[in-house]
N, C-alpha and C. Protein backbone atom coordinates (compact mmCIF):
# COMPACT_ATOMS: atom_id res chain seq x y z
N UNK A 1 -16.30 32.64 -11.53
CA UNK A 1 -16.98 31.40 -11.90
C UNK A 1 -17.41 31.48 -13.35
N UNK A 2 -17.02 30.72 -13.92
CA UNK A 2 -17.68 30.45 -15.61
C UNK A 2 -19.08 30.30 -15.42
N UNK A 3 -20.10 30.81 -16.59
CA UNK A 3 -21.46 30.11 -16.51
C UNK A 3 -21.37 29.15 -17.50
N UNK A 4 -22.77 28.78 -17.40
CA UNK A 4 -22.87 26.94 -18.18
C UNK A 4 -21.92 27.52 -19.62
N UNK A 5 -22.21 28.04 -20.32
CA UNK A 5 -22.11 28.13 -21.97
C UNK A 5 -21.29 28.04 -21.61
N UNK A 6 -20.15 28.53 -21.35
CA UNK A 6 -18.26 28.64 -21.54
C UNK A 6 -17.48 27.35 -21.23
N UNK A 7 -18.71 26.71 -20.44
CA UNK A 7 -18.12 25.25 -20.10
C UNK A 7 -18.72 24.03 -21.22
N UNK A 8 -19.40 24.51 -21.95
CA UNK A 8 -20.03 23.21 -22.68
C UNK A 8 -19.01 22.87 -23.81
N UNK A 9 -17.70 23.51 -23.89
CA UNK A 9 -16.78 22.89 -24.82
C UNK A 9 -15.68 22.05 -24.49
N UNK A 10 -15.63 21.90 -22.61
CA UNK A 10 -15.15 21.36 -22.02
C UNK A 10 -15.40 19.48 -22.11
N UNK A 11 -14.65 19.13 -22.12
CA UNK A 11 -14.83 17.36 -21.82
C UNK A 11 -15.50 16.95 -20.31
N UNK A 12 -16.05 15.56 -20.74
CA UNK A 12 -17.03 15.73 -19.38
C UNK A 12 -16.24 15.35 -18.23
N UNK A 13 -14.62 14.94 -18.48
CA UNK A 13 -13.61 14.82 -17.29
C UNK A 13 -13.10 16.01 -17.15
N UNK A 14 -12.80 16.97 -17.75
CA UNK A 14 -12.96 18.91 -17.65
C UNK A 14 -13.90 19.31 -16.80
N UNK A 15 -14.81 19.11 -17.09
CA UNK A 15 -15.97 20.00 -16.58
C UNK A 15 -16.47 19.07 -15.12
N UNK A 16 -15.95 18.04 -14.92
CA UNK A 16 -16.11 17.31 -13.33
C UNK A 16 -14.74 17.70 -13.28
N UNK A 17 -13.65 18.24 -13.37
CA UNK A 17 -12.74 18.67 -12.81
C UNK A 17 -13.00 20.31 -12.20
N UNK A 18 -13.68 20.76 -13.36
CA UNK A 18 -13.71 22.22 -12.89
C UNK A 18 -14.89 22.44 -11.61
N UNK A 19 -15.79 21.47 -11.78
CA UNK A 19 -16.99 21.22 -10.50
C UNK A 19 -16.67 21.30 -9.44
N UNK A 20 -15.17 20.11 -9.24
CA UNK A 20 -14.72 19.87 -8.08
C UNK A 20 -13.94 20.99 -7.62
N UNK A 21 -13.11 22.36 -8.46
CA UNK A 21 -12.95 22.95 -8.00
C UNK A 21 -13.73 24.03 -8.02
N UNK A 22 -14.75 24.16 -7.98
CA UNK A 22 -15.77 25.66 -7.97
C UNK A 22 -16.33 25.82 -6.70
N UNK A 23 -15.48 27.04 -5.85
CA UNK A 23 -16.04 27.31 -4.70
C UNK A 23 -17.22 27.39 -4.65
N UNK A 24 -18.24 27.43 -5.30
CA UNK A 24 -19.46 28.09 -5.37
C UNK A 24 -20.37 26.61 -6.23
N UNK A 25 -19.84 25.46 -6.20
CA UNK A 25 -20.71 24.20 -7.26
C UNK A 25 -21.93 23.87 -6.49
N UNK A 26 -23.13 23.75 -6.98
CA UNK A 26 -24.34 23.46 -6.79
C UNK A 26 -24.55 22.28 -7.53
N UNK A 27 -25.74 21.58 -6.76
CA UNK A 27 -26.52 20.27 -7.15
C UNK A 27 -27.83 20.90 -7.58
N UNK A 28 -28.30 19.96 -8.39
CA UNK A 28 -29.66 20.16 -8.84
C UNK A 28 -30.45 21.41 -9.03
N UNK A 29 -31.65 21.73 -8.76
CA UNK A 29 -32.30 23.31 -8.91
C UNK A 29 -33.67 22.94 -9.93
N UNK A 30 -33.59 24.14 -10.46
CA UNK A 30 -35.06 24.34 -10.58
C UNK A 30 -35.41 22.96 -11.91
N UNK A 31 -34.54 23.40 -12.81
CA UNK A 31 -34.57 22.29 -14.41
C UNK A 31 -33.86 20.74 -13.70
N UNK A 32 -34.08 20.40 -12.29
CA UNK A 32 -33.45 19.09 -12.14
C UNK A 32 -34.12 18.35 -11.23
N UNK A 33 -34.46 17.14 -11.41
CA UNK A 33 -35.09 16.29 -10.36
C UNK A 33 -34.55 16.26 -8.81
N UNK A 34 -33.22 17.13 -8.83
CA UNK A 34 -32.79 16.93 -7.35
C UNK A 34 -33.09 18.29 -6.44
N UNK A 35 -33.32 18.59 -5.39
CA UNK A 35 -33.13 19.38 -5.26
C UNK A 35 -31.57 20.25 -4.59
N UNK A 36 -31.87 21.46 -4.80
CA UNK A 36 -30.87 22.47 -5.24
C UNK A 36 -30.17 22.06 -3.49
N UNK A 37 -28.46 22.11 -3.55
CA UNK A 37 -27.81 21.91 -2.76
C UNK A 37 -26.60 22.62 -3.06
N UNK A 38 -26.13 23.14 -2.27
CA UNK A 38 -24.77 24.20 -2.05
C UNK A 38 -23.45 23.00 -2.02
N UNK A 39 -22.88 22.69 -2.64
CA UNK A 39 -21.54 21.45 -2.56
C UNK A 39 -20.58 22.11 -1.94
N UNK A 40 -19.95 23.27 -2.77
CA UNK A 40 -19.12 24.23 -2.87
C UNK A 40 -17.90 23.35 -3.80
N UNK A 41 -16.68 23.61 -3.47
CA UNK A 41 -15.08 22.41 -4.08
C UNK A 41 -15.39 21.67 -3.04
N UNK A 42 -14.42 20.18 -4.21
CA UNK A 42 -14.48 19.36 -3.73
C UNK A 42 -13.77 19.61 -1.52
N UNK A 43 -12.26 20.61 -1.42
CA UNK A 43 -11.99 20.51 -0.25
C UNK A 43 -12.61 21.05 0.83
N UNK A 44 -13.54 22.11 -0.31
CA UNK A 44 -14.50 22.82 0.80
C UNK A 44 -15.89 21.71 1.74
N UNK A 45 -15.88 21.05 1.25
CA UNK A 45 -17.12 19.82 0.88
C UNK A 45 -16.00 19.18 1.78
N UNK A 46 -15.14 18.21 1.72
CA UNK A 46 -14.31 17.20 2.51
C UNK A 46 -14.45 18.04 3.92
N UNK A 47 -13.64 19.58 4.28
CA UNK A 47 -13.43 19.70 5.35
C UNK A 47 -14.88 20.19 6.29
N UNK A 48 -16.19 20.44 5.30
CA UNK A 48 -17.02 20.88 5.99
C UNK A 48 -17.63 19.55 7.07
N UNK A 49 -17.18 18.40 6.28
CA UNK A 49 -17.15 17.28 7.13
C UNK A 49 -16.42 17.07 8.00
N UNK A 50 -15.09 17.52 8.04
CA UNK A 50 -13.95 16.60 8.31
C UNK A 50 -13.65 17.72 9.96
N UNK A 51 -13.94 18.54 9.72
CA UNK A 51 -14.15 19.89 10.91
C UNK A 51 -15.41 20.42 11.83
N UNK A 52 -16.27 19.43 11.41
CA UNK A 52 -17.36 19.93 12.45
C UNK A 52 -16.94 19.47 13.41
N UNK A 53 -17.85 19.34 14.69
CA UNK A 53 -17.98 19.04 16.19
C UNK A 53 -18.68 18.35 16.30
N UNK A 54 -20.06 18.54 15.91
CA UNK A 54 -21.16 18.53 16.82
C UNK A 54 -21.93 16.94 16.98
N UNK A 55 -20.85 16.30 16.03
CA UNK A 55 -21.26 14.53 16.04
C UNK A 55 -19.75 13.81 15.92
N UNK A 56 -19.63 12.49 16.34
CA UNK A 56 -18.43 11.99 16.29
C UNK A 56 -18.35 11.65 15.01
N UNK A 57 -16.92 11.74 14.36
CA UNK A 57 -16.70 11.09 13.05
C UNK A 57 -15.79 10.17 12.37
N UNK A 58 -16.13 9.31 11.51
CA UNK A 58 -14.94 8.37 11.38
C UNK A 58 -14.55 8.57 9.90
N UNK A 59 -13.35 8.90 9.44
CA UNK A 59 -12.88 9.07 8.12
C UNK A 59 -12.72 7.96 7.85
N UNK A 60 -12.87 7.17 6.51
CA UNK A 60 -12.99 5.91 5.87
C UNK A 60 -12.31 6.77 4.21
N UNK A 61 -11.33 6.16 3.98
CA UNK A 61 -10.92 6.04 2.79
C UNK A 61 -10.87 4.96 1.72
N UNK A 62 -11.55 5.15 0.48
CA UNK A 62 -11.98 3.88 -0.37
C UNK A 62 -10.31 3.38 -0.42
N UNK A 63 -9.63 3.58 -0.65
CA UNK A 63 -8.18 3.05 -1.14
C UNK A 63 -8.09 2.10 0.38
N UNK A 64 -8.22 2.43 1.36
CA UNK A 64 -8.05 1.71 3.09
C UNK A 64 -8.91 0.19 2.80
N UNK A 65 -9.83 0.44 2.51
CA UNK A 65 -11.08 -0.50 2.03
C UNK A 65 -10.78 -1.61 1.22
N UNK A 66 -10.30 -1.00 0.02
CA UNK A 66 -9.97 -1.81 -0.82
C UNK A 66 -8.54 -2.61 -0.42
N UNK A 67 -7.46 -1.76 -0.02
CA UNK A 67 -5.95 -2.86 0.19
C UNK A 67 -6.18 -3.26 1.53
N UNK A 68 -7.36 -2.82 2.59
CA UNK A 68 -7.26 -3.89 3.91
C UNK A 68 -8.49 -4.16 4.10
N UNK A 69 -9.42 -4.43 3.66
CA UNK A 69 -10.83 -4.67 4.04
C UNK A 69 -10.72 -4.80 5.57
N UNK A 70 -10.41 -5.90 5.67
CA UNK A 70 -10.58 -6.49 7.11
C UNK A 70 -10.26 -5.49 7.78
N UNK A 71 -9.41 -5.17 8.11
CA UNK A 71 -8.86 -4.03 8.99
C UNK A 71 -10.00 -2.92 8.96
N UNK A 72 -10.16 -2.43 8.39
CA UNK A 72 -10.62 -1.03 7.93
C UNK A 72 -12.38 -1.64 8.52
N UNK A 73 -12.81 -2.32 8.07
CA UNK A 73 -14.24 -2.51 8.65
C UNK A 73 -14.43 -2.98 9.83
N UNK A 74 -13.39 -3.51 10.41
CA UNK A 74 -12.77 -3.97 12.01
C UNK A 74 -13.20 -2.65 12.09
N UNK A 75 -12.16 -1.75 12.07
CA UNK A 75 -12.16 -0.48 12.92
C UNK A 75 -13.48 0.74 12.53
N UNK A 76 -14.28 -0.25 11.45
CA UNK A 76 -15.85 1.06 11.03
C UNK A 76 -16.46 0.33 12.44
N UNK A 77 -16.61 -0.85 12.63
CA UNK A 77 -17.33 -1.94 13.20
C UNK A 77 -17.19 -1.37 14.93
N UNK A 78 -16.13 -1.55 15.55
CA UNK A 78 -15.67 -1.16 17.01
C UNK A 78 -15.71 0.52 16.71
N UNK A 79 -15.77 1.30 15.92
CA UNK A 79 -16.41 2.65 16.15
C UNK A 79 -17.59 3.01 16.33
N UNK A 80 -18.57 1.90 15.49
CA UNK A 80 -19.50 2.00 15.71
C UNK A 80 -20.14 1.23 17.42
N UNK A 81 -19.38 0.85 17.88
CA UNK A 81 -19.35 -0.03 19.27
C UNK A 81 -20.12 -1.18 18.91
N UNK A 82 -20.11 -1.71 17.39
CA UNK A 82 -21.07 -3.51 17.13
C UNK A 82 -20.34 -4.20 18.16
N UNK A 83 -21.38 -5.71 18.53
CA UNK A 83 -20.34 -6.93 18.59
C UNK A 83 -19.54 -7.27 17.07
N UNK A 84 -17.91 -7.39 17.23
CA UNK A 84 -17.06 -7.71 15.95
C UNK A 84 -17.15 -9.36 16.30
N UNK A 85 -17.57 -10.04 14.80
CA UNK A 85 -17.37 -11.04 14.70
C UNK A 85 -16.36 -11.24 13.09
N UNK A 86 -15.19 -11.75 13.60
CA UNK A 86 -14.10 -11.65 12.43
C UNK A 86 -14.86 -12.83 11.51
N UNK A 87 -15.78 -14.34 11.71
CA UNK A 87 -15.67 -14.94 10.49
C UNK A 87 -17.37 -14.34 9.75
N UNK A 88 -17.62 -13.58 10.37
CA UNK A 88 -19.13 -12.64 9.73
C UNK A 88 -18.96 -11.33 9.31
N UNK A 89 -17.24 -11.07 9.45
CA UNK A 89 -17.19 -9.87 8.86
C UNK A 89 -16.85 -10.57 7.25
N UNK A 90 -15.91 -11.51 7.68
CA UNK A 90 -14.93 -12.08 6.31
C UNK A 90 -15.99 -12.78 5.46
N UNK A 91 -17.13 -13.07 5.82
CA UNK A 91 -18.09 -13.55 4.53
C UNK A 91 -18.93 -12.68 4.50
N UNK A 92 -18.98 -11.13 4.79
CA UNK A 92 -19.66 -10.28 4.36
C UNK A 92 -19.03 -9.31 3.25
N UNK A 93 -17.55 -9.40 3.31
CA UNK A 93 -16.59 -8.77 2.87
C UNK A 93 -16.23 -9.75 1.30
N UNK A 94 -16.31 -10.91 1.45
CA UNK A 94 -15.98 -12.28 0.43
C UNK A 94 -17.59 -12.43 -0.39
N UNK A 95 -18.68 -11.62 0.24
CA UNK A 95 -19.86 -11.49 -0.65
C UNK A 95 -20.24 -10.48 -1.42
N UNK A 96 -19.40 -9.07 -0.98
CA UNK A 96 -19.50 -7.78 -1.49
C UNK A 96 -18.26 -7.63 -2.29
N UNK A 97 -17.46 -7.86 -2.73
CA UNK A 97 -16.86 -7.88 -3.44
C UNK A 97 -16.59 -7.27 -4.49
N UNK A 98 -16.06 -6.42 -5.27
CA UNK A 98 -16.39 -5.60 -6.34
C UNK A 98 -16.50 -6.15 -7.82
N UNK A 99 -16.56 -7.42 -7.96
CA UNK A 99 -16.57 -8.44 -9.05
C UNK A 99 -17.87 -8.74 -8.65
N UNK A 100 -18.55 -9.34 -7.71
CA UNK A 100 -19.90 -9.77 -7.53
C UNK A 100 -20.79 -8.66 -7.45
N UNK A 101 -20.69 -7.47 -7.00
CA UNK A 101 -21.41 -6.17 -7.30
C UNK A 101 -21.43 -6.19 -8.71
N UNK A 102 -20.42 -5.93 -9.23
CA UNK A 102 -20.38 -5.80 -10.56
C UNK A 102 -21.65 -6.70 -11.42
N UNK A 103 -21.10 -7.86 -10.96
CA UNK A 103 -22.42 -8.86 -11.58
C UNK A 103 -24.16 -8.74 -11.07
N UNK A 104 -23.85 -8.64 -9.97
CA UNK A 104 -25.47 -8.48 -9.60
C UNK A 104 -25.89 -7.37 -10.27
N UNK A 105 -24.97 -6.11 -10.49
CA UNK A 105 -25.70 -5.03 -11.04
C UNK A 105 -25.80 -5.38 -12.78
N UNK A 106 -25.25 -6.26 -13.34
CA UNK A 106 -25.33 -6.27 -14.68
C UNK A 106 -27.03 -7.40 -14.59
N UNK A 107 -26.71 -8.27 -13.49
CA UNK A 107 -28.05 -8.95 -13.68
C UNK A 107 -29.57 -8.08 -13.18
N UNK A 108 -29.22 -7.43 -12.55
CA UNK A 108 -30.50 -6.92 -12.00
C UNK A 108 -31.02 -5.37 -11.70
N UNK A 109 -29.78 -5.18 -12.26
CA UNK A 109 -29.65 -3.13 -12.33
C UNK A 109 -28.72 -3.03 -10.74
N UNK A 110 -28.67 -1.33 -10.46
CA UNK A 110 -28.94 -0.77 -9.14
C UNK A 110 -29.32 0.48 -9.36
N UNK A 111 -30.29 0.51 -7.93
CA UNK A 111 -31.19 1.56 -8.15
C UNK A 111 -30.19 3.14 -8.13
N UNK A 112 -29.20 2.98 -7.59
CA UNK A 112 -28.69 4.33 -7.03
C UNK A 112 -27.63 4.99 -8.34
N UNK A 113 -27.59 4.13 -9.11
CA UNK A 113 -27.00 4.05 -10.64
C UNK A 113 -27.71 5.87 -11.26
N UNK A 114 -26.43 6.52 -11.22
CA UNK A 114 -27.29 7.98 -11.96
C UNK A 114 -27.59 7.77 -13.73
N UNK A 115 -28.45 8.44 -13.72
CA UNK A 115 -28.63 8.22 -15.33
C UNK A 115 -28.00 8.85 -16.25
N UNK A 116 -27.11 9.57 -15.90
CA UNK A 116 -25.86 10.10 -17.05
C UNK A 116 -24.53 9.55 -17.01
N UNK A 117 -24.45 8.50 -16.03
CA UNK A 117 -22.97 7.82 -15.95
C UNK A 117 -22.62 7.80 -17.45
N UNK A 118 -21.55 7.82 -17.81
CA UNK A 118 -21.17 7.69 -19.05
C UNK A 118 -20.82 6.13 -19.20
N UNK A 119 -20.55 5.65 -18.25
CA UNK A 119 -19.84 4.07 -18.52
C UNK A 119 -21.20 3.23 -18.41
N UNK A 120 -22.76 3.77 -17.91
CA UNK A 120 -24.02 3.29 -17.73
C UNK A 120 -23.88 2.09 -16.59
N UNK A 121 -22.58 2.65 -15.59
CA UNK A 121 -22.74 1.29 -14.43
C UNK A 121 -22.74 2.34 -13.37
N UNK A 122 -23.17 1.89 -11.97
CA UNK A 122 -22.48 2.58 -11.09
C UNK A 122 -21.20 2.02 -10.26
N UNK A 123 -21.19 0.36 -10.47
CA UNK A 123 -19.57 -0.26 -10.11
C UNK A 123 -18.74 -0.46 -11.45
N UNK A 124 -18.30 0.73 -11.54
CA UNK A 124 -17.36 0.60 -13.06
C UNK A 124 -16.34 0.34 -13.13
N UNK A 125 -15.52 0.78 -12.12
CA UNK A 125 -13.62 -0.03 -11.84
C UNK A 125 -13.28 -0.81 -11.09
N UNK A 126 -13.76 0.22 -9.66
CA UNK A 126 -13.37 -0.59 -8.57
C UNK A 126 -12.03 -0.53 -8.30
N UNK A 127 -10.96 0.52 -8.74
CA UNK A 127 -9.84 0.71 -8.63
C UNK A 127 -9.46 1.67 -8.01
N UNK A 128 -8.35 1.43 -7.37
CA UNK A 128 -7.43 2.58 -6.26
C UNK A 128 -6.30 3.36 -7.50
N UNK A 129 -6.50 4.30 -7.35
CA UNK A 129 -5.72 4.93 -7.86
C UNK A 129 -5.85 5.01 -9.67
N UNK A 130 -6.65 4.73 -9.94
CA UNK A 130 -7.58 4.84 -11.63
C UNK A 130 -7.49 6.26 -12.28
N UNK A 131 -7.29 7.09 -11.11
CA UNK A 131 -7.13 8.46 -12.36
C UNK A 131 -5.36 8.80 -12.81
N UNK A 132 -4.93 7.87 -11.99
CA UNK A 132 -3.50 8.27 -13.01
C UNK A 132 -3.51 8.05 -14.12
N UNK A 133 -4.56 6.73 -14.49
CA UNK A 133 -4.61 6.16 -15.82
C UNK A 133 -5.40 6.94 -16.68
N UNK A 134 -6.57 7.72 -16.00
CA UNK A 134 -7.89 8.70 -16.68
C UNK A 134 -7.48 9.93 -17.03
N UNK A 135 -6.58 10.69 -16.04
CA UNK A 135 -6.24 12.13 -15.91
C UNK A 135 -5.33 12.52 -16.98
N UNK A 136 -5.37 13.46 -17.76
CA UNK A 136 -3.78 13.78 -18.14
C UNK A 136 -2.44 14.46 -17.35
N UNK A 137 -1.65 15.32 -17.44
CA UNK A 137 -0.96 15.67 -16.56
C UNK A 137 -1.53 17.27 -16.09
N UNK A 138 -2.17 17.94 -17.07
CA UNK A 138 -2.81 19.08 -17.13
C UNK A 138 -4.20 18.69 -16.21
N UNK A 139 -5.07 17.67 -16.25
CA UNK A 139 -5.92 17.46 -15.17
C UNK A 139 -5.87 17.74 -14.20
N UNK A 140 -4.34 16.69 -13.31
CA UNK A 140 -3.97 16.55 -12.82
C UNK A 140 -3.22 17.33 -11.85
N UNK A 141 -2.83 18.54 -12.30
CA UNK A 141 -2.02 19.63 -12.31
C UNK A 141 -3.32 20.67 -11.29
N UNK A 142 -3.97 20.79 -12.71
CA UNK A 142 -5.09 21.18 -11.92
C UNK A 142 -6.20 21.38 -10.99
N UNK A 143 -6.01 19.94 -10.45
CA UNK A 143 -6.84 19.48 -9.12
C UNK A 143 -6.09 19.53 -8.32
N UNK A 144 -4.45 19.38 -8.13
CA UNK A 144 -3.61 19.68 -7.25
C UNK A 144 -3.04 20.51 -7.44
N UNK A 145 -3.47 22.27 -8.07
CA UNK A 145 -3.60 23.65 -7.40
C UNK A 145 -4.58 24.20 -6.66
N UNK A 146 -5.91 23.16 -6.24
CA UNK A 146 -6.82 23.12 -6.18
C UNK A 146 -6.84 22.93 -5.17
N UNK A 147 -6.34 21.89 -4.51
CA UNK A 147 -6.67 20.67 -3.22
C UNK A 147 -5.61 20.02 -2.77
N UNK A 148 -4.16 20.26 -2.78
CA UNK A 148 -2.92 19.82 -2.22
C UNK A 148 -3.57 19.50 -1.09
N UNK A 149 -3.58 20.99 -0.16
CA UNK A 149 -3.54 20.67 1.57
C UNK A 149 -4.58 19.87 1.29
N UNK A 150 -5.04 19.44 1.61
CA UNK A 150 -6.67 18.61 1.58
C UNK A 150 -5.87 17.07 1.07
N UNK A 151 -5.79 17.06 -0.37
CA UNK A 151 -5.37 16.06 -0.57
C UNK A 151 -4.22 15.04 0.53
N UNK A 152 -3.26 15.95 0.81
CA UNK A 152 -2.16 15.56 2.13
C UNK A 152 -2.74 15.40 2.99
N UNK A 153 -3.37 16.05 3.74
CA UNK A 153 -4.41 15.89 4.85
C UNK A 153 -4.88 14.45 4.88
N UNK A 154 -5.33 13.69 3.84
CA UNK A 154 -5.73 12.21 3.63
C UNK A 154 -5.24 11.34 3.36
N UNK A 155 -3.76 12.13 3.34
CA UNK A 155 -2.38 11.12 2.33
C UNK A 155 -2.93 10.31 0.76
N UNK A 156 -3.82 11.64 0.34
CA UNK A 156 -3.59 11.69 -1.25
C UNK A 156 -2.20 12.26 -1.73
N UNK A 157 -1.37 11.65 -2.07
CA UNK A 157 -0.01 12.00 -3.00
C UNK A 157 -0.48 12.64 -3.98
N UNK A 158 -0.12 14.38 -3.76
CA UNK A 158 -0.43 15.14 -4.96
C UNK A 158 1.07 14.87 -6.08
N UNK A 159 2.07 13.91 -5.77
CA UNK A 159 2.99 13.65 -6.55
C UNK A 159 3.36 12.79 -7.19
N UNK A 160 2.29 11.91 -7.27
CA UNK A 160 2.80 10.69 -7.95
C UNK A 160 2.96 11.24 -9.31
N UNK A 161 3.44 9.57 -10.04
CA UNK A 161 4.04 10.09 -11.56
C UNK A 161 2.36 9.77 -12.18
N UNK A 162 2.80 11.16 -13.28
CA UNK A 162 1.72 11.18 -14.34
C UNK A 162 1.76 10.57 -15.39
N UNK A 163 2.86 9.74 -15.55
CA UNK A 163 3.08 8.86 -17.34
C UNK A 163 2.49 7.78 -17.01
N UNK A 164 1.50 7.32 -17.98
CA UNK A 164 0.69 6.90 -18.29
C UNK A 164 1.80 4.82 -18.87
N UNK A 165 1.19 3.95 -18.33
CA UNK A 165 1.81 2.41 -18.53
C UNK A 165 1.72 2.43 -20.04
């Protein structure tokens, strides 16, 4: 594991790359308002979820969300055993929107907004598949020596193309 100094020449999409893979990444601690939490990598973190027992679980993928709403909150909705009502899902879905988030948060803040975002939003894209455009190929490379199985496991394509539009 690198300590802090060796990483502070890193870019801050470097150094959230190298986070996500550090068996050993921690939250917060003594110099931080949060307290101190064990993350570990990002796949160690996915499967410590994705492999327990001891509660039922439903995997939700933002990319599912975004190209089927309906579908995808149908099936959060009947997991959760709600009554499904399809025209109270579709104007809950037609009110949340990632354009109207967007706006409410420019009019009125949100609270859950961290204070080092670099873009100073917490709804900043709203896009599926945005790091082909962010990553370089060396990023890229690097998070998928990292997290293949994992990534496949979710039908993240550790192969798509890296050239940039």
């Amino acid at each position: 594991m690198q300590d802090e100094n060796s990483k502070q020449g890193l870019t801050p999409m470097s150094r959230s790359i190298h986070w996500m893979n550090d068996r050993n990444h921690q939250l917060g601690g003594p110099n931080s308002k949060l307290v101190m939490q064990y993350v570990e990598s990002w796949s160690q973190h996915v499967q410590s979820w994705t492999s327990q027992r001891d509660f039922p679980l439903l995997v939700v993928r933002y990319e599912d969300l975004k190209s089927a709403p309906m579908i995808a909150f149908e099936q959060i909705i009947r997991y959760l055993e709600w009554d499904f009502d399809e025209a109270r899902l579709a104007r809950a879905i037609s009110r949340s929107d990632f354009k109207s988030l967007q706006n409410a948060e420019s009019q009125t803040g949100f609270a859950e907004k961290t204070l080092v975002a670099t873009s100073g939003r917490f709804f900043r894209r709203g896009e599926s598949g945005a790091w082909s455009k962010i990553l370089n190929a060396e990023q890229i490379a690097m998070i998928v020596a990292h997290h293949e199985t994992t990534m496949k496991a979710f039908d993240y394509s550790p192969t798509l193309s890296t050239e940039k539009d």
